[in-house]
Protein backbone atom coordinates (compact mmCIF):
# COMPACT_ATOMS: atom_id res chain seq x y z
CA UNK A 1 -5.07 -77.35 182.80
CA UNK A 2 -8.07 -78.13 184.44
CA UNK A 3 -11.46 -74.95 183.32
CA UNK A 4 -10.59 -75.13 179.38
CA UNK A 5 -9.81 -79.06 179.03
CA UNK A 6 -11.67 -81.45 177.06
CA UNK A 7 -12.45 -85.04 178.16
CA UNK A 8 -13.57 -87.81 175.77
CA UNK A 9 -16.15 -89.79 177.70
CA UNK A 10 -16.46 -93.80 176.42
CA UNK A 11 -20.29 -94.98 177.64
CA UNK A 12 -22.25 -97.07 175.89
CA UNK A 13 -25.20 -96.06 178.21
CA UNK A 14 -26.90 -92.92 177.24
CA UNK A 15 -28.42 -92.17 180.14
CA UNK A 16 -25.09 -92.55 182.39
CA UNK A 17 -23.29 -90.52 179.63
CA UNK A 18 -25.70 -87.72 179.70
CA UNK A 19 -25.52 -87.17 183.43
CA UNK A 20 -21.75 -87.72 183.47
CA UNK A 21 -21.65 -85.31 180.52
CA UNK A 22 -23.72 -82.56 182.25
CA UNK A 23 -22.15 -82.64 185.41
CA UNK A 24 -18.54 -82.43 183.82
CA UNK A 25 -19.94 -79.43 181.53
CA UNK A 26 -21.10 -78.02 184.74
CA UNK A 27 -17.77 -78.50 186.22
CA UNK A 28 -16.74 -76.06 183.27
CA UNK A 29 -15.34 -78.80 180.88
CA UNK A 30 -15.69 -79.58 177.45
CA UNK A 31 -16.81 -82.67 176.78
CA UNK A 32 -16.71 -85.43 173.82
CA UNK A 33 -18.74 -88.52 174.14
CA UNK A 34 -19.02 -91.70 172.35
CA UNK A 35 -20.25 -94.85 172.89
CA UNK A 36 -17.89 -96.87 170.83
CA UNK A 37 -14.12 -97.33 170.49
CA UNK A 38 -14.06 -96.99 166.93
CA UNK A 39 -14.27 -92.90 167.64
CA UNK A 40 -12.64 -92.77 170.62
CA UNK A 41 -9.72 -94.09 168.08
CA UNK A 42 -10.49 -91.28 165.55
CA UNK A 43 -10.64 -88.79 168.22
CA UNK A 44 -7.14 -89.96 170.09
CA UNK A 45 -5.39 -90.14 166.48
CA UNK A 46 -6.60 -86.65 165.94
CA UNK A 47 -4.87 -85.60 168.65
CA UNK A 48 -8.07 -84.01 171.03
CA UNK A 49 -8.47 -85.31 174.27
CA UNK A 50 -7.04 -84.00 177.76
CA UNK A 51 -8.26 -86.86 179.79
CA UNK A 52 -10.23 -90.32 178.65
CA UNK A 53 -12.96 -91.51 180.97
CA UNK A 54 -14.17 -94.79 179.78
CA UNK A 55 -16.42 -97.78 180.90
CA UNK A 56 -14.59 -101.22 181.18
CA UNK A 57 -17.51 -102.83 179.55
CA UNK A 58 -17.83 -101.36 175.70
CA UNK A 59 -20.05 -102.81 172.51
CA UNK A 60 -16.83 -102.88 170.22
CA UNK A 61 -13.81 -103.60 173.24
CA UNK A 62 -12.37 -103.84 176.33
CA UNK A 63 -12.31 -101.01 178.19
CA UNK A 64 -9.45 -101.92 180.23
CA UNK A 65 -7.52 -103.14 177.07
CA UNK A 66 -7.92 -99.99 175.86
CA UNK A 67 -5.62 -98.35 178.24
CA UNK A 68 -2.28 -99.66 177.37
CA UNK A 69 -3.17 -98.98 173.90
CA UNK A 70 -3.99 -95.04 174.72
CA UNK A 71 -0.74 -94.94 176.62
CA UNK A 72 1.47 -95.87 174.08
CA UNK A 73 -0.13 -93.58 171.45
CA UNK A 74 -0.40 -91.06 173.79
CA UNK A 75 1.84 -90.90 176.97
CA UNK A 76 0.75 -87.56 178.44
CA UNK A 77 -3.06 -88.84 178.07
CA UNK A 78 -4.48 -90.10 181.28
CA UNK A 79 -7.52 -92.54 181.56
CA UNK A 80 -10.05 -92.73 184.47
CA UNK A 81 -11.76 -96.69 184.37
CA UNK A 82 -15.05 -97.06 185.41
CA UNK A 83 -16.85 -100.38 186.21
CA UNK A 84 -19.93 -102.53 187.44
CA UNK A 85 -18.14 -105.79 187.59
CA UNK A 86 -16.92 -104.79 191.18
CA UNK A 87 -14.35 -107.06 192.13
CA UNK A 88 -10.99 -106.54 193.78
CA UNK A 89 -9.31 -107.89 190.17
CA UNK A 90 -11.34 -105.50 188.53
CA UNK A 91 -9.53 -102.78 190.22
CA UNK A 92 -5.86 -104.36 189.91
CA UNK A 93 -6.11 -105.01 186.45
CA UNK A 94 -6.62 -101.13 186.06
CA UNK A 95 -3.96 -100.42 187.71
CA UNK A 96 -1.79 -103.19 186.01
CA UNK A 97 -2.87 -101.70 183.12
CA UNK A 98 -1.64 -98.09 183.93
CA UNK A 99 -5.26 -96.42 184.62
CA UNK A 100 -4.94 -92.63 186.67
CA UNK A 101 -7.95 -94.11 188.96
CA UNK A 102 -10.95 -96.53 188.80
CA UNK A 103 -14.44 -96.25 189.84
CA UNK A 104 -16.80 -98.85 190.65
CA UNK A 105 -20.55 -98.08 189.79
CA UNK A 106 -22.50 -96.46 191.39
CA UNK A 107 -20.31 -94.04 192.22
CA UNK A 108 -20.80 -90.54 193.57
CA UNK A 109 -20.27 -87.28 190.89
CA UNK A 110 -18.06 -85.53 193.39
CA UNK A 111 -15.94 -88.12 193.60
CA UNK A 112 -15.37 -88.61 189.65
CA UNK A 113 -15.27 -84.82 189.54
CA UNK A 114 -12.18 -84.62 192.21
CA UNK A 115 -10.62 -87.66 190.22
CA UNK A 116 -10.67 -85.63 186.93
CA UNK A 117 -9.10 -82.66 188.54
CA UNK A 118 -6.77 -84.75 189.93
CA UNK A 119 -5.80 -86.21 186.72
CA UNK A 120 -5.51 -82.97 184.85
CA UNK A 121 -3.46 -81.28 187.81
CA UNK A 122 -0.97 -83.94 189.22
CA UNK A 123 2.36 -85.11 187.30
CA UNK A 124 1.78 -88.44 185.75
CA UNK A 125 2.91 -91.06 187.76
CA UNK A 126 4.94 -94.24 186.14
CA UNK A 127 3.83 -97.27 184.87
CA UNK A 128 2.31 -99.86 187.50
CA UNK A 129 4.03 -103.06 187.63
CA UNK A 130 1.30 -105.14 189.32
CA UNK A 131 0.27 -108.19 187.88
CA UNK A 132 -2.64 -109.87 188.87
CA UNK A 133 -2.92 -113.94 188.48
CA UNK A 134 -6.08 -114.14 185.68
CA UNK A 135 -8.66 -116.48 186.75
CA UNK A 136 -6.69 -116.54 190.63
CA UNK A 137 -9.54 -117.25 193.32
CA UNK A 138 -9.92 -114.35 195.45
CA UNK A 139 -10.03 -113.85 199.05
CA UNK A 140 -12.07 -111.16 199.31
CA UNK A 141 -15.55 -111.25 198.40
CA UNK A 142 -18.41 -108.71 197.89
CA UNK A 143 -19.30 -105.83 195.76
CA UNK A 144 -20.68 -103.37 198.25
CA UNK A 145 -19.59 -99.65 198.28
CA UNK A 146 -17.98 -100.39 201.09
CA UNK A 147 -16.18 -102.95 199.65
CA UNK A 148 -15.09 -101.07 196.65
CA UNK A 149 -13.08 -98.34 198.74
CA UNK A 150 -10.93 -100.90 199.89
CA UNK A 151 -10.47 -102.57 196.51
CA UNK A 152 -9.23 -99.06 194.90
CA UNK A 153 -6.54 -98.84 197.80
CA UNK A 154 -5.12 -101.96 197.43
CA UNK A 155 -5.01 -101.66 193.63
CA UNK A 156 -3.01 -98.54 194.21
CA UNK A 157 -1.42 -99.32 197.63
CA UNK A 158 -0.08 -102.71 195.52
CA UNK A 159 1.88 -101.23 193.03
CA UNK A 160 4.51 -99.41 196.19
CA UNK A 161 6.33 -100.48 199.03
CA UNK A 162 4.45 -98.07 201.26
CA UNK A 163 3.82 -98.99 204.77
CA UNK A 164 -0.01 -99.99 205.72
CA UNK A 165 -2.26 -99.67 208.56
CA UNK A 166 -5.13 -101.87 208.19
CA UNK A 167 -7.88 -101.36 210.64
CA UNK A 168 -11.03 -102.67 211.66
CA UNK A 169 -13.45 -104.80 213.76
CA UNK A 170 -12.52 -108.58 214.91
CA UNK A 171 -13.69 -110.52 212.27
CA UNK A 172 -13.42 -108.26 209.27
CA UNK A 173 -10.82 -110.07 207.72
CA UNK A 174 -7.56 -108.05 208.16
CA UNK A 175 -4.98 -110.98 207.23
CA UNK A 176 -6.78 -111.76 204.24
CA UNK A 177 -6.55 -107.74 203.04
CA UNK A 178 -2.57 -107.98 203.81
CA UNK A 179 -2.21 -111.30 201.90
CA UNK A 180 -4.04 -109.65 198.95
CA UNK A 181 -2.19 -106.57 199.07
CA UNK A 182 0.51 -109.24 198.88
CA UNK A 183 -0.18 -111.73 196.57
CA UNK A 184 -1.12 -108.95 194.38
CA UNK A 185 1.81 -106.82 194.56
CA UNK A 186 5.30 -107.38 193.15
CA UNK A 187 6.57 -109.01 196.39
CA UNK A 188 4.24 -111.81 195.79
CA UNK A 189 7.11 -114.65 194.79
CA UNK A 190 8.89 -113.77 198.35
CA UNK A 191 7.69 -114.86 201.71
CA UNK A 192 4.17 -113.66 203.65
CA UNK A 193 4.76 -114.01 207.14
CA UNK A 194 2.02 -113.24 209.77
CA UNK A 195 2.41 -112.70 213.65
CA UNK A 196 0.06 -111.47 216.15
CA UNK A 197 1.54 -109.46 218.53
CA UNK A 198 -1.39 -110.49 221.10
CA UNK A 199 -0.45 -114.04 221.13
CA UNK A 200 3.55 -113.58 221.52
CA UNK A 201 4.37 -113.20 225.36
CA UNK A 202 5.17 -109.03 225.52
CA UNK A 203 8.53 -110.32 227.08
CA UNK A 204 9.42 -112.25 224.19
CA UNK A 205 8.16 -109.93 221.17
CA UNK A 206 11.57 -108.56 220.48
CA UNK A 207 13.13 -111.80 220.01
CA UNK A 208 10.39 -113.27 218.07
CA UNK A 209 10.26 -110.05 215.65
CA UNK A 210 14.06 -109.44 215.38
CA UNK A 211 15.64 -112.92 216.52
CA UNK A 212 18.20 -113.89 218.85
CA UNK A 213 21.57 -115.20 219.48
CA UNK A 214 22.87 -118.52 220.79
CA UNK A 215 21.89 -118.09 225.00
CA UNK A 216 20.55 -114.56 224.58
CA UNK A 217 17.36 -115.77 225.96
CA UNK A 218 16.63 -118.42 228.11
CA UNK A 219 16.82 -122.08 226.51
CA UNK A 220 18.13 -120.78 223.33
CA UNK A 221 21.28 -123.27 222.68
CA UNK A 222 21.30 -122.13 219.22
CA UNK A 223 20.73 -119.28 216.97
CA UNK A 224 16.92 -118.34 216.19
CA UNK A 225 16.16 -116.34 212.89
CA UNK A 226 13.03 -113.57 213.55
CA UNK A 227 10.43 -112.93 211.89
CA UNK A 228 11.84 -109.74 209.67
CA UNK A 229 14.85 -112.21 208.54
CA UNK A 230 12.15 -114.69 207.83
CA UNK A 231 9.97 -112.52 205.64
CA UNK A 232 13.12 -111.21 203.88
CA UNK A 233 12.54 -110.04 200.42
CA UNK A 234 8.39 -110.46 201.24
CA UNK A 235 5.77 -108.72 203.42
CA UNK A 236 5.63 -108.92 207.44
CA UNK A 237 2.28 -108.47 208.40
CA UNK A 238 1.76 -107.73 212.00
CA UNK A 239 -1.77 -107.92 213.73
CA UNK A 240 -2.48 -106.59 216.85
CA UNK A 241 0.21 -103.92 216.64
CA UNK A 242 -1.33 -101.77 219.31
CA UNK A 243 -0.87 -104.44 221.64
CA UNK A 244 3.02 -103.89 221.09
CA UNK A 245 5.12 -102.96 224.56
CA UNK A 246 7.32 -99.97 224.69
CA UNK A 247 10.60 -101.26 224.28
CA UNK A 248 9.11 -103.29 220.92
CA UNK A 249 7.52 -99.88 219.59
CA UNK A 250 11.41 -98.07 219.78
CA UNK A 251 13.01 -101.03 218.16
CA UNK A 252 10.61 -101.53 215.23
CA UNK A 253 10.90 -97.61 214.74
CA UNK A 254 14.39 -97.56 214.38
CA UNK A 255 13.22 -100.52 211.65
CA UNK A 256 10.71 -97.93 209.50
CA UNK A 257 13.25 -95.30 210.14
CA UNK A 258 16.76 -96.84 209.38
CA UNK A 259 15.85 -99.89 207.55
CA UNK A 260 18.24 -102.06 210.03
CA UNK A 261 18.05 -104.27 213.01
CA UNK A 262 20.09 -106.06 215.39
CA UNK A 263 19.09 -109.54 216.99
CA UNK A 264 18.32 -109.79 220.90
CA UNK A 265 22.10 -110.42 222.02
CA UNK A 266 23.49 -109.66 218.59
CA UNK A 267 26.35 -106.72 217.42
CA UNK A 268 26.19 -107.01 214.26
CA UNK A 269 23.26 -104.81 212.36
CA UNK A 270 21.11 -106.48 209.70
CA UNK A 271 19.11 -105.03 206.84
CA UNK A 272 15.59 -105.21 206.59
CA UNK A 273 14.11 -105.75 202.77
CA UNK A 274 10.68 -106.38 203.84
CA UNK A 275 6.91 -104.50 203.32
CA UNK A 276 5.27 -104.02 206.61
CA UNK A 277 1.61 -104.03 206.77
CA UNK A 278 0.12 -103.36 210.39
CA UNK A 279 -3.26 -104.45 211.63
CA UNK A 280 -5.07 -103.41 214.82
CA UNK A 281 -9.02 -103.57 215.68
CA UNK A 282 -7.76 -100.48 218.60
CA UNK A 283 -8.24 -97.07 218.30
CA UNK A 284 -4.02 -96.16 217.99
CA UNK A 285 -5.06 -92.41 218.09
CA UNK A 286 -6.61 -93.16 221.57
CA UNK A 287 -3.21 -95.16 222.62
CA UNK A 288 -1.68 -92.24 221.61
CA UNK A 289 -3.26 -89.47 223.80
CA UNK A 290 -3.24 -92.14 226.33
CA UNK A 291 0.47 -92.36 226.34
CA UNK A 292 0.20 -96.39 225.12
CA UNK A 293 1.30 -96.37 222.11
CA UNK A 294 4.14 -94.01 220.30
CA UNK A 295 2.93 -90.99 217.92
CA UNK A 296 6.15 -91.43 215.96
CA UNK A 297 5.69 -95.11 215.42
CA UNK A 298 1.48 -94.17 214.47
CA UNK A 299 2.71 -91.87 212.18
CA UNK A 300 5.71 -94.14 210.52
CA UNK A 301 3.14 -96.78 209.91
CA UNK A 302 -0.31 -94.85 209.08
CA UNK A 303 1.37 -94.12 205.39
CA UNK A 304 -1.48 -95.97 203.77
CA UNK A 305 -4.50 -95.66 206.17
CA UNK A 306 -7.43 -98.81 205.14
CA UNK A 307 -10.75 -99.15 207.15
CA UNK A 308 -12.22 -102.50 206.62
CA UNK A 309 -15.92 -102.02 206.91
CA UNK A 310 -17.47 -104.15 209.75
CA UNK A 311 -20.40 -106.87 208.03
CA UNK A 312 -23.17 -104.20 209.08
CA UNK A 313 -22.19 -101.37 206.90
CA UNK A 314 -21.91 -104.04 204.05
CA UNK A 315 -24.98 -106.04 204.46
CA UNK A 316 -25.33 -106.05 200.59
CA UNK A 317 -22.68 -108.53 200.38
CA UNK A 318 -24.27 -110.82 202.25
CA UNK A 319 -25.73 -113.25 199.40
CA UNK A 320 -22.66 -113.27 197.44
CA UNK A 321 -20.75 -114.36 201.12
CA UNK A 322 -22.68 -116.81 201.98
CA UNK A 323 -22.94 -118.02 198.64
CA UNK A 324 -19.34 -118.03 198.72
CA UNK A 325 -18.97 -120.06 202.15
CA UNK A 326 -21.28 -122.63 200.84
CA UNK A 327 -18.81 -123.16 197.70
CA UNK A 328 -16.09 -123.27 199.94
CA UNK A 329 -17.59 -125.95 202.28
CA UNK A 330 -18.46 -127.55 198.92
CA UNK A 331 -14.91 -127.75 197.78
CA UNK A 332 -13.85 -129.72 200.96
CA UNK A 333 -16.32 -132.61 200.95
CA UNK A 334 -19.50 -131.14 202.25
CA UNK A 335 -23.02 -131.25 201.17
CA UNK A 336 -24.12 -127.89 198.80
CA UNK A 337 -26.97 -125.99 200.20
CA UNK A 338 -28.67 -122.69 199.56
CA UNK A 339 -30.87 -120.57 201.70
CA UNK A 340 -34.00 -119.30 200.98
CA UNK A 341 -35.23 -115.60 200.85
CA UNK A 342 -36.67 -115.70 204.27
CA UNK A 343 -33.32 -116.92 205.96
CA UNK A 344 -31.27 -114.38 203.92
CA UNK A 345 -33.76 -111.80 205.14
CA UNK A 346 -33.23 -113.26 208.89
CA UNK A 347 -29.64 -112.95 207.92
CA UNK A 348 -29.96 -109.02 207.29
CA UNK A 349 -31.16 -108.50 210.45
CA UNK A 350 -28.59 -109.86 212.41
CA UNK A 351 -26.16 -107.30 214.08
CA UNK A 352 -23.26 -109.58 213.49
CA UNK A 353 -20.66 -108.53 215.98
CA UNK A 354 -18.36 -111.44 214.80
CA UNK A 355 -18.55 -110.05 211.31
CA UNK A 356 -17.56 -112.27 208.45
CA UNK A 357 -15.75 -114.67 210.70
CA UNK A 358 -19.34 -115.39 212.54
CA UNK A 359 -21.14 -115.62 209.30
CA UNK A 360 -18.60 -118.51 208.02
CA UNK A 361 -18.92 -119.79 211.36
CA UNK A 362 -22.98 -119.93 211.35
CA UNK A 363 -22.41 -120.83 207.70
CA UNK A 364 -20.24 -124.28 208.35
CA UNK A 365 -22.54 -125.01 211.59
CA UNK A 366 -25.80 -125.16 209.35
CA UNK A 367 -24.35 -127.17 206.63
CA UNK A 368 -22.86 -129.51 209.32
CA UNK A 369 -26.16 -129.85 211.73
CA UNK A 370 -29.17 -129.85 209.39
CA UNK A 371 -29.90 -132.15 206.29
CA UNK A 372 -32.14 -129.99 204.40
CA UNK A 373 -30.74 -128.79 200.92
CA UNK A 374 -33.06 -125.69 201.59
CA UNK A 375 -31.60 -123.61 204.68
CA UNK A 376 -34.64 -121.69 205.96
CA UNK A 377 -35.96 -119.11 208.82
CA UNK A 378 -36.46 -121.55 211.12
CA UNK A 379 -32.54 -123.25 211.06
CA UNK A 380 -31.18 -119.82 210.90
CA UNK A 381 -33.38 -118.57 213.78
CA UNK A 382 -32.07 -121.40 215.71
CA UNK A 383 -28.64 -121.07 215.05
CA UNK A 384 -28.91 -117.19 215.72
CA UNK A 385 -30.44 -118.12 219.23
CA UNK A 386 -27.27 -119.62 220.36
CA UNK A 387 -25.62 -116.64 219.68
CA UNK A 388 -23.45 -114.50 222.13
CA UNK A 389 -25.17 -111.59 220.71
CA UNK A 390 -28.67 -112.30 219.62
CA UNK A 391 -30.56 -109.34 218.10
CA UNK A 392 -32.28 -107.35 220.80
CA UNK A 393 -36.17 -107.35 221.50
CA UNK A 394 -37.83 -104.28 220.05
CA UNK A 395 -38.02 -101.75 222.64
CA UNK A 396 -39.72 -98.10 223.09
CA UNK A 397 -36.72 -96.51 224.83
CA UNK A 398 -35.44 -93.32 223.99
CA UNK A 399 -32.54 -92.54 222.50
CA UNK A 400 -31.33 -90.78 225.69
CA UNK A 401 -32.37 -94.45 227.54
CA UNK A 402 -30.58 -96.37 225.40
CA UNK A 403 -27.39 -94.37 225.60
CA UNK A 404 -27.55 -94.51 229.39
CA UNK A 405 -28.17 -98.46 229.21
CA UNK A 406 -24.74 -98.70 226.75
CA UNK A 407 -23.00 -96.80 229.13
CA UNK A 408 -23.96 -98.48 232.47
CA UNK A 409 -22.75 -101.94 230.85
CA UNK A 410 -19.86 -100.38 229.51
CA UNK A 411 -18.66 -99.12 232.98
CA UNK A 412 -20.04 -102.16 234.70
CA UNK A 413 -17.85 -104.27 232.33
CA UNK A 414 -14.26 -101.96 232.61
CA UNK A 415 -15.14 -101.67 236.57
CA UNK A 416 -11.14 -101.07 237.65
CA UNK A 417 -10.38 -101.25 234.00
CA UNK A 418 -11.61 -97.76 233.14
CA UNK A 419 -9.17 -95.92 230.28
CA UNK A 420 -7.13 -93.14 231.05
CA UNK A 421 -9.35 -90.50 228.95
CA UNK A 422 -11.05 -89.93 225.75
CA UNK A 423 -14.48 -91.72 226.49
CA UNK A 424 -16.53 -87.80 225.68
CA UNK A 425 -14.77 -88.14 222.68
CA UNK A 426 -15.26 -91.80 221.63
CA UNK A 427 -18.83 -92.03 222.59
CA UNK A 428 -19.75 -88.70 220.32
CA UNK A 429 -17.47 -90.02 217.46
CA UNK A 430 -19.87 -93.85 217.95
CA UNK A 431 -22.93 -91.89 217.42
CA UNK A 432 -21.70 -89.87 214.85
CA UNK A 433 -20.43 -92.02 212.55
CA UNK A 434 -24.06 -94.21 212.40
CA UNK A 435 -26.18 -90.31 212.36
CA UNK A 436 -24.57 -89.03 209.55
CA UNK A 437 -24.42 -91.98 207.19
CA UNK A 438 -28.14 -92.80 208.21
CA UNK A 439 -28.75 -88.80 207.02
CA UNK A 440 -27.19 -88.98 203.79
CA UNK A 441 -29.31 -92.65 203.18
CA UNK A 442 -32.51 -90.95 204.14
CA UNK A 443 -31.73 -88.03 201.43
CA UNK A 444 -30.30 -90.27 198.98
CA UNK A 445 -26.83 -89.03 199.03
CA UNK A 446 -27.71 -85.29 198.87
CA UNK A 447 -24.93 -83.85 200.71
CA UNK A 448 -27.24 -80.48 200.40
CA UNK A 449 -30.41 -81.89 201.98
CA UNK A 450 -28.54 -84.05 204.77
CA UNK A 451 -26.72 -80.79 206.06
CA UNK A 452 -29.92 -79.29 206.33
CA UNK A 453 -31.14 -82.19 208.01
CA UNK A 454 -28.88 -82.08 210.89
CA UNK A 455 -28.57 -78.70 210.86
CA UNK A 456 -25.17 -78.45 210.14
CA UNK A 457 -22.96 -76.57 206.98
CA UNK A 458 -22.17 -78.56 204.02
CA UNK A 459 -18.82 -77.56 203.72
CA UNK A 460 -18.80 -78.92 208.05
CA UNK A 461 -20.92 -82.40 206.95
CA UNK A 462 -17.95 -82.70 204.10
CA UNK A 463 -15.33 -82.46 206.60
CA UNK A 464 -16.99 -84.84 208.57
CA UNK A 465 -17.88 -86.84 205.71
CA UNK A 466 -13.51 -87.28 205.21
CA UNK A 467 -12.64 -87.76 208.69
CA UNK A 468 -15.44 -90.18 209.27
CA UNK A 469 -14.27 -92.36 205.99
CA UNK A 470 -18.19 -92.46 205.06
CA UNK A 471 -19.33 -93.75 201.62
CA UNK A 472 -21.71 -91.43 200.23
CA UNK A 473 -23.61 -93.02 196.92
CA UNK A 474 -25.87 -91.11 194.85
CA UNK A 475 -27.17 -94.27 192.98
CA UNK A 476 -25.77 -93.57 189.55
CA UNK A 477 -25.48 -96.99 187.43
């Protein structure tokens, strides 16, 4: 049921509802729309309707209390959410609530289009069984596109078991992804237990992961418990994964793979009742053609794939982070401050290599150093100046010249170092990533103008487009 099905679209803007309404009529759907509850009630009792799409924000409800209430009058009806108020909760309490999807605003039209086929093709799924703490502080902040790709995984990723590989830039703020996907999922009362594989000693991993038995490694004169027995019940989240030896890679597959485990010097097999979530800022595909890390193991844990955007690609967020790092300081004792539109500008241009660990960083420095209220160009300059990365001087240099300059440091700095293979392929993939996405800026999300604009087919800039993970926005509020 997807060419003859008629959606009831809830939007109390009328501009937003007529383009929403044309494209779906376009699509080759009928389409209702309202901009109150009160009809979408008379509608839903009348029994028309294949599909609700509905704002959270409504003159006469709440959109999201509206979709418990549409599921218990109608089980077979499914409801797509839509939302400005772009916060992580936001998207949980959809999903608590038993929404097919939710979409942040702006959003792009192919993407609600593929959700509403989606909806009127696939089985329905059963109930969620997140809850979400109401009011709960949380650790993720920002309300960038960017940002609200990761949200709509975790509000679905929450609701399972499913294995996740989080990846992502130093700095981006991996743990506190796994602890939401934690605290919001229906492990949350058991344990969260974090290691990083890149500060355990490679010859110790195994017994720090699985344990060990009473002098099955040296000065152990008792029993240790590991890590899975410790999160028992909860989530293990392991960072650094792809800095995990061999022999540490074959055990914890036999873990995804038979859900058991024996301690280092132990017979007797153990059962593991625990969520894994994996973290690594490495490129695992590359370990993999490079014979580092284990394709079965990549696959095993790669269920849920997440990208956390580095700070760059999310500089829209900037205002509400710093905003929410002077709170924080606030909280513990320290003097509130603000910054100006100048130092927020200075702020922007930063390339910010630390990502949101630097900005917190630069963020408790300024408060701690300088006694103005105001924080200005001048202190931000400063403390920029100091960096390990300051922004470069303006240059005339080609692109060609500045590829060559990367690539001289970048052998100069892996002199005897140098990987195994994959560098043709890793240097096109860094340009291509930054091209394309600067393309589909430049034509305003016209997927049809940016493949003309480099040349390429659309159906080619799509695929690239998926593979890439790149937001495309088409400004629609």
């Amino acid at each position: 049921m997807t060419e003859s099905a008629t959606i009831i679209l809830v939007e109390d803007d009328e501009g937003v509802r007529a383009v929403l309404t044309q494209a779906l009529v376009r699509a080759g759907y009928d389409v209702r729309g309202t901009d109150n509850a009160a009809t979408l009630w008379q509608w839903i009792d009348s029994g028309e309707g294949d599909l609700v799409i509905t704002d959270v924000v409504i003159p006469d409800a709440d959109g999201l209390d509206l979709i418990p209430r549409i599921r218990k009058l109608r089980p077979e009806l499914r409801v797509i959410a839509m939302s400005a108020r772009n916060t992580l909760l936001t998207a949980v309490k959809a999903a608590e609530r038993g929404a097919f999807d939710y979409l942040p605003k702006p959003f792009d039209l192919d993407v609600m289009l593929d959700a509403v086929e989606r909806a009127l093709r696939q089985p329905r799924a059963g109930q969620s069984a997140v809850a979400a703490a109401k009011g709960e502080a949380l650790p993720l902040v920002g309300r960038s596109p960017a940002m609200q790709d990761v949200y709509r995984v975790l509000a679905r990723a929450a609701t399972t078991d499913l294995t996740m590989l989080i990846t992502g830039e130093s700095g981006t703020g991996k743990e506190l992804v796994a602890r939401a996907l934690h605290d919001h999922g229906k492990r949350r009362r058991k344990p969260f237990v974090a290691v990083n594989m890149a500060a355990v000693p490679r010859e110790l991993i195994e017994s720090e992961l699985f344990g060990y038995e009473r002098g099955a490694v040296p000065g152990a004169a008792m029993r240790g418990p590991g890590r899975f027995e410790q999160a028992e019940g909860g989530t293990l989240f392991l960072d650094g994964i792809g800095d995990m030896p061999a022999e540490a890679q074959t055990r914890l597959l036999r873990v995804l793979q038979e859900g058991e485990y024996q301690s280092v010097g132990g017979r007797h097999t153990q059962r593991a009742d625990v969520r894994i979530v994996a973290a690594t800022h490495r490129d695992l595909q590359q370990l993999v053609r490079q014979g580092q890390f284990r394709e079965d193991l990549f696959y095993r844990l790669n269920v849920v794939p997440l990208r956390l955007p580095p700070l760059r690609e999310r500089l829209d967020d900037l205002p509400d982070l710093v905003a929410h790092f002077f709170a924080k300081a606030r909280a513990e004792g320290m003097k509130l401050k603000t910054c100006d539109a100048g130092a927020m500008a200075r702020l922007r241009a930063h390339r910010w290599p630390g990502n949101v660990r630097e900005l917190e960083n630069l963020v408790r420095r300024t408060i701690a150093l300088h006694s103005e209220d105001v924080i200005g160009t001048d202190i931000i300059e400063s403390e920029l100046s100091g960096s390990l990365h300051p922004a470069p001087p303006a240059s005339d240099e080609t692109l060609a010249e500045a590829a060559e300059r990367y690539l001289r440091n970048y052998f100069e700095a892996h002199e005897g170092g140098l990987p195994d293979s994959g560098l043709y392929e890793r240097v096109l993939r860094e340009i291509e990533r930054p091209l394309i996405s600067l393309s589909l800026a430049a034509t305003r999300g016209n997927q049809f103008r940016a493949a003309s604009l480099l040349g390429l087919n659309r159906n080619t800039l799509r695929k690239k487009i998926r593979e890439l993970n790149i937001h495309v926005s088409r400004g629609l509020k």
